[in-house]
Protein backbone atom coordinates (compact mmCIF):
# COMPACT_ATOMS: atom_id res chain seq x y z
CA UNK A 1 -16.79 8.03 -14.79
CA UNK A 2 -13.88 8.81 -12.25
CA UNK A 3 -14.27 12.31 -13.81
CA UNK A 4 -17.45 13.31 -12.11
CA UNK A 5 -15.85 12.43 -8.64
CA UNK A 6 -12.80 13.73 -7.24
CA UNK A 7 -9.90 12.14 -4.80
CA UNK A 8 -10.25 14.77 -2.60
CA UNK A 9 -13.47 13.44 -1.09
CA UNK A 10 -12.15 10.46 0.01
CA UNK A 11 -8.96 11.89 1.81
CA UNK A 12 -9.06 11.90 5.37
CA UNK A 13 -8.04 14.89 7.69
CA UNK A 14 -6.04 14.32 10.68
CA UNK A 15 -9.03 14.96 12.96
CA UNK A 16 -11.39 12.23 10.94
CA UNK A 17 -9.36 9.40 11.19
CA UNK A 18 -9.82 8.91 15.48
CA UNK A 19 -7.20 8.35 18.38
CA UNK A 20 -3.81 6.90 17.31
CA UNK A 21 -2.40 7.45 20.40
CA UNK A 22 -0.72 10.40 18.93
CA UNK A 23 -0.37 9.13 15.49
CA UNK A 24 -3.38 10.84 13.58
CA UNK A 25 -0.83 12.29 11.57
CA UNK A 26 0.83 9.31 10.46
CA UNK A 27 -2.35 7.37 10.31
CA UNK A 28 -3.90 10.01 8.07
CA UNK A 29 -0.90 10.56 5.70
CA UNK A 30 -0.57 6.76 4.78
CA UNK A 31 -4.10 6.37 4.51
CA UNK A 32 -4.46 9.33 2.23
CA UNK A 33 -1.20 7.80 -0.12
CA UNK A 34 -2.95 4.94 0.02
CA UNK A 35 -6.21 6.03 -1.76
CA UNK A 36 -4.54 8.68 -4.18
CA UNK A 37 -2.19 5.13 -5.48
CA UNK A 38 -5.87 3.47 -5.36
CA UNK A 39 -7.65 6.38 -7.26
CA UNK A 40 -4.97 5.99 -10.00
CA UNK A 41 -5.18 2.67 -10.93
CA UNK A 42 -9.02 2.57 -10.96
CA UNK A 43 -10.33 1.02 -14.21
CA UNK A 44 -12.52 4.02 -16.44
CA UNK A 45 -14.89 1.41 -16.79
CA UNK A 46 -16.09 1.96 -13.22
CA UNK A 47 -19.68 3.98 -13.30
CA UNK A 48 -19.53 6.89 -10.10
CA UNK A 49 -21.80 4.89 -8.04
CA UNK A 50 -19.41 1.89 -8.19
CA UNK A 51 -16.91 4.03 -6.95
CA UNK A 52 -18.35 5.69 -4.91
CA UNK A 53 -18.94 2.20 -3.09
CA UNK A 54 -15.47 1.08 -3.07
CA UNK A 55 -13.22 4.20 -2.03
CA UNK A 56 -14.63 4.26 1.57
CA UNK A 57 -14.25 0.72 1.60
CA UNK A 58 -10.60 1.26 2.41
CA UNK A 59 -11.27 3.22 5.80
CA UNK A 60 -14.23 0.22 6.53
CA UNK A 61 -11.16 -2.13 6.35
CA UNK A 62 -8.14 -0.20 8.01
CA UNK A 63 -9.96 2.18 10.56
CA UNK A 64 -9.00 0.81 14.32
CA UNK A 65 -6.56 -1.81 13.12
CA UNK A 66 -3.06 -0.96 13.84
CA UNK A 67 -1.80 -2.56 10.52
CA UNK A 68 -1.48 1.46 9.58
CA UNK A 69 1.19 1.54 12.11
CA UNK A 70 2.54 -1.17 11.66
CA UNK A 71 2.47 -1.90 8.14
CA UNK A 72 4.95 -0.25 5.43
CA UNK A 73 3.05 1.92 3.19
CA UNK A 74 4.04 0.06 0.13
CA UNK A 75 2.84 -2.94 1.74
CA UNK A 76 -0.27 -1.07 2.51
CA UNK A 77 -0.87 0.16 -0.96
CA UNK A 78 -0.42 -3.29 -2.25
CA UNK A 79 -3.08 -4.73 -0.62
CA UNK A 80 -5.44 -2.06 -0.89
CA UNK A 81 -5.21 -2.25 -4.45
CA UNK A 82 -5.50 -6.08 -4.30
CA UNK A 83 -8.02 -5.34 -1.95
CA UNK A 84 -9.94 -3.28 -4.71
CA UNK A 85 -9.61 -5.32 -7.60
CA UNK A 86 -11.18 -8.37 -5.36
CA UNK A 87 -14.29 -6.24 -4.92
CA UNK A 88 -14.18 -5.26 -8.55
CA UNK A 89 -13.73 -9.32 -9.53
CA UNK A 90 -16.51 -10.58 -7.50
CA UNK A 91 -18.99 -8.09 -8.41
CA UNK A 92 -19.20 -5.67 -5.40
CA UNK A 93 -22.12 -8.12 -4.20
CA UNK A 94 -22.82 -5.92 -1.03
CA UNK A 95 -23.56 -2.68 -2.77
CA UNK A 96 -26.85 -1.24 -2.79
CA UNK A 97 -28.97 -2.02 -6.17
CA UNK A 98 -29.57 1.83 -7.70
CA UNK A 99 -33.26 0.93 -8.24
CA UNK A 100 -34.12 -0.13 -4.79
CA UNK A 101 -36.34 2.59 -4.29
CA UNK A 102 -38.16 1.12 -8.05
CA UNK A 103 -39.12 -2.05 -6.92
């Protein structure tokens, strides 16, 4: 279902991703590698509203930790796709049931 949704919604701008003490850039342009190498190795088997759930996941995780910084984007990229296939493995147990509003 990845073809109903598109990378470019989960991309962040340098103004969305916050103060990096002059590092927005940076911050932004390894976060952003990091979801297009994410986006790419997504299973097809994924429905939208799984993924939906997952992809801004990533920023949940990373946002305010200076691992972005610090971190080499390979390494980064590794563990957000380990990161991923975790939430895939267990089930995504904290996402929201679609018929909520039906029971």
């Amino acid at each position: 279902m990845k073809d109903l949704l598109s990378v470019q919604d989960y991309l962040l701008q340098v103004a969305e991703v916050g103060d990096w003490d002059g590092e927005e850039e940076l911050v932004a342009d390894k976060f952003n590698s990091i979801v297009h190498a994410v986006w790419d190795a997504l299973p097809d088997t994924l429905t939208s509203a799984e993924i939906s759930y997952l992809m801004p996941q990533l920023w949940e995780q990373l946002r305010g930790d200076t691992v972005l910084l610090d971190v080499d984007e390979d390494e980064l990229i590794g563990w957000a796709l380990a990161y991923i296939q975790q939430q895939i493995d267990e089930g995504m147990t904290d996402m929201p049931a679609e018929d909520d509003e039906e029971e």
